[in-house]
C-alpha atoms as a PDB file:
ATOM      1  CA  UNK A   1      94.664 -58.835 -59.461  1.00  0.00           C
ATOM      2  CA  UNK A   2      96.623 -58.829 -56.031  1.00  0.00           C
ATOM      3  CA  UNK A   3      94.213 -60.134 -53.992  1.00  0.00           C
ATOM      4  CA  UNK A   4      92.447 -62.824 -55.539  1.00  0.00           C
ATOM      5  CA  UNK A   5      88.889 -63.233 -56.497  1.00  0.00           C
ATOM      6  CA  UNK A   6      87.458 -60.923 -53.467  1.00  0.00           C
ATOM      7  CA  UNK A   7      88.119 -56.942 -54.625  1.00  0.00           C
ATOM      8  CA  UNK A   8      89.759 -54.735 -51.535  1.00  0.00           C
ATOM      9  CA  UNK A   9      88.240 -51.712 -51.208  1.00  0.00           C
ATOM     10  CA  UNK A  10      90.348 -48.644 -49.749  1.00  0.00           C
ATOM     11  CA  UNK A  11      87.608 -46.572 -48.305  1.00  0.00           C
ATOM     12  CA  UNK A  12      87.846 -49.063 -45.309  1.00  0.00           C
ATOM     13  CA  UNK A  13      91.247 -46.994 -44.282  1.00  0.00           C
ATOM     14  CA  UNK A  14      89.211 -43.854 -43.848  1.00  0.00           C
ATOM     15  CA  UNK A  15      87.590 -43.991 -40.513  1.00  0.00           C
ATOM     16  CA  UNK A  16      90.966 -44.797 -38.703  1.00  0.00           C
ATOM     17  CA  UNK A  17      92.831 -42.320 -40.865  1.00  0.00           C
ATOM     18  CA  UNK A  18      90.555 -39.693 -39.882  1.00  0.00           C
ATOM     19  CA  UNK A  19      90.486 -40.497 -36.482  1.00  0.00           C
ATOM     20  CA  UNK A  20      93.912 -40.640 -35.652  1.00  0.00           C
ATOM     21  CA  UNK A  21      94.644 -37.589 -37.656  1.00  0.00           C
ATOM     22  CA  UNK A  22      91.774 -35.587 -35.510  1.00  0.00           C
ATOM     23  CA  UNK A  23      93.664 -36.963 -32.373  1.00  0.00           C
ATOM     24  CA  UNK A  24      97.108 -35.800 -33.422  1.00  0.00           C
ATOM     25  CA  UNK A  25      95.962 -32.780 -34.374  1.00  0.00           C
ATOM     26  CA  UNK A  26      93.566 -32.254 -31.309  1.00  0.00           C
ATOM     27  CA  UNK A  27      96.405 -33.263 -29.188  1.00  0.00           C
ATOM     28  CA  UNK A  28      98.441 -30.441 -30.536  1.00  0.00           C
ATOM     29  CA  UNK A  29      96.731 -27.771 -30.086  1.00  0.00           C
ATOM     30  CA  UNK A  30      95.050 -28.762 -26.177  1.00  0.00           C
ATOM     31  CA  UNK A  31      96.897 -30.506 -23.217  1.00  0.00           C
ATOM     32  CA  UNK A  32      93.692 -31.397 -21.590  1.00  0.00           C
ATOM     33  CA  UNK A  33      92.414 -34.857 -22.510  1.00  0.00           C
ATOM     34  CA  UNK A  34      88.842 -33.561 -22.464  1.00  0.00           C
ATOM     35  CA  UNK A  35      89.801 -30.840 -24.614  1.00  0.00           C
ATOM     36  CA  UNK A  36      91.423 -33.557 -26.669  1.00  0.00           C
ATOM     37  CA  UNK A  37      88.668 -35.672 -27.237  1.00  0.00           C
ATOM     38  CA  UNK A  38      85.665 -32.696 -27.698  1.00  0.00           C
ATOM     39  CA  UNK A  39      87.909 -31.156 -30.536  1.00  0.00           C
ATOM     40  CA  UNK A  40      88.609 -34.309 -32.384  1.00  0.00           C
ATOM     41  CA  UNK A  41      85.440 -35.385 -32.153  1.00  0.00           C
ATOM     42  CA  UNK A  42      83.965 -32.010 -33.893  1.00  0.00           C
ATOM     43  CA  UNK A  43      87.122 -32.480 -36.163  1.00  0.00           C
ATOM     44  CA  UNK A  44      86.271 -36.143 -37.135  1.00  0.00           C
ATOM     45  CA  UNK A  45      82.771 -34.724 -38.039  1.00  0.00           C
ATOM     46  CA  UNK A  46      84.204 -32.199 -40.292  1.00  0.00           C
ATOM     47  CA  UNK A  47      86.273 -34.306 -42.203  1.00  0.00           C
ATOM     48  CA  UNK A  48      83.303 -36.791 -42.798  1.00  0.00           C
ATOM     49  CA  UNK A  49      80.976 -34.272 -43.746  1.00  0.00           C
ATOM     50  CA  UNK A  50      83.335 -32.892 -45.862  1.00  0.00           C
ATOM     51  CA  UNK A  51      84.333 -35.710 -47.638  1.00  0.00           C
ATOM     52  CA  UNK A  52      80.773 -37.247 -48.224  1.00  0.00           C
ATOM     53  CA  UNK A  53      79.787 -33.573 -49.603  1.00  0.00           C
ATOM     54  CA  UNK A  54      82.620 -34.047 -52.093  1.00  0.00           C
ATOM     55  CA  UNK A  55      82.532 -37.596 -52.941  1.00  0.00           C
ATOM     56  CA  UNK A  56      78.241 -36.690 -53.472  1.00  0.00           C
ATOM     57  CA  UNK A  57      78.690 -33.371 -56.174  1.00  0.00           C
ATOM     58  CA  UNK A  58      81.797 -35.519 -57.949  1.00  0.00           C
ATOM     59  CA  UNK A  59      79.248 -38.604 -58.314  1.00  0.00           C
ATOM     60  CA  UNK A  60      76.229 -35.874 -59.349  1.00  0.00           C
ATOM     61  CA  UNK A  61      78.877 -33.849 -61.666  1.00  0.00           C
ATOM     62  CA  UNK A  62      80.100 -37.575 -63.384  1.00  0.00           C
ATOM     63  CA  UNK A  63      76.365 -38.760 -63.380  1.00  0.00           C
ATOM     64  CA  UNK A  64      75.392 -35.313 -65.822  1.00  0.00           C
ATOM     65  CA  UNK A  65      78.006 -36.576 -68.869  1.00  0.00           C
END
């Protein structure tokens, strides 16, 4: 093991990953920083949403073995 006795987990990279990706995006597609910050906000909650739908039917479709 690389980092000793404690265990990393990667899910802590998630909230900043999705962040910054909804503010690159956001800031692509709208000059206004208000503009900016309403769409990656609805963007961020996307993502999330998204992801804890999928990470909840993969855990109910491995818990049915």
């Amino acid at each position: 093991m690389i980092f000793g006795a404690a265990q990393f987990q990667v899910y802590w990279f998630v909230p900043p990953l999705v962040v910054a990706i909804s503010l690159v995006y956001s800031a692509s597609r709208h000059e206004a920083w208000s503009r900016i910050w309403h769409h990656a906000f609805k963007l961020c909650y996307w993502i999330i949403g998204i992801l804890i739908l999928t990470t909840a039917f993969l855990l109910l479709v491995n818990t049915q073995v």
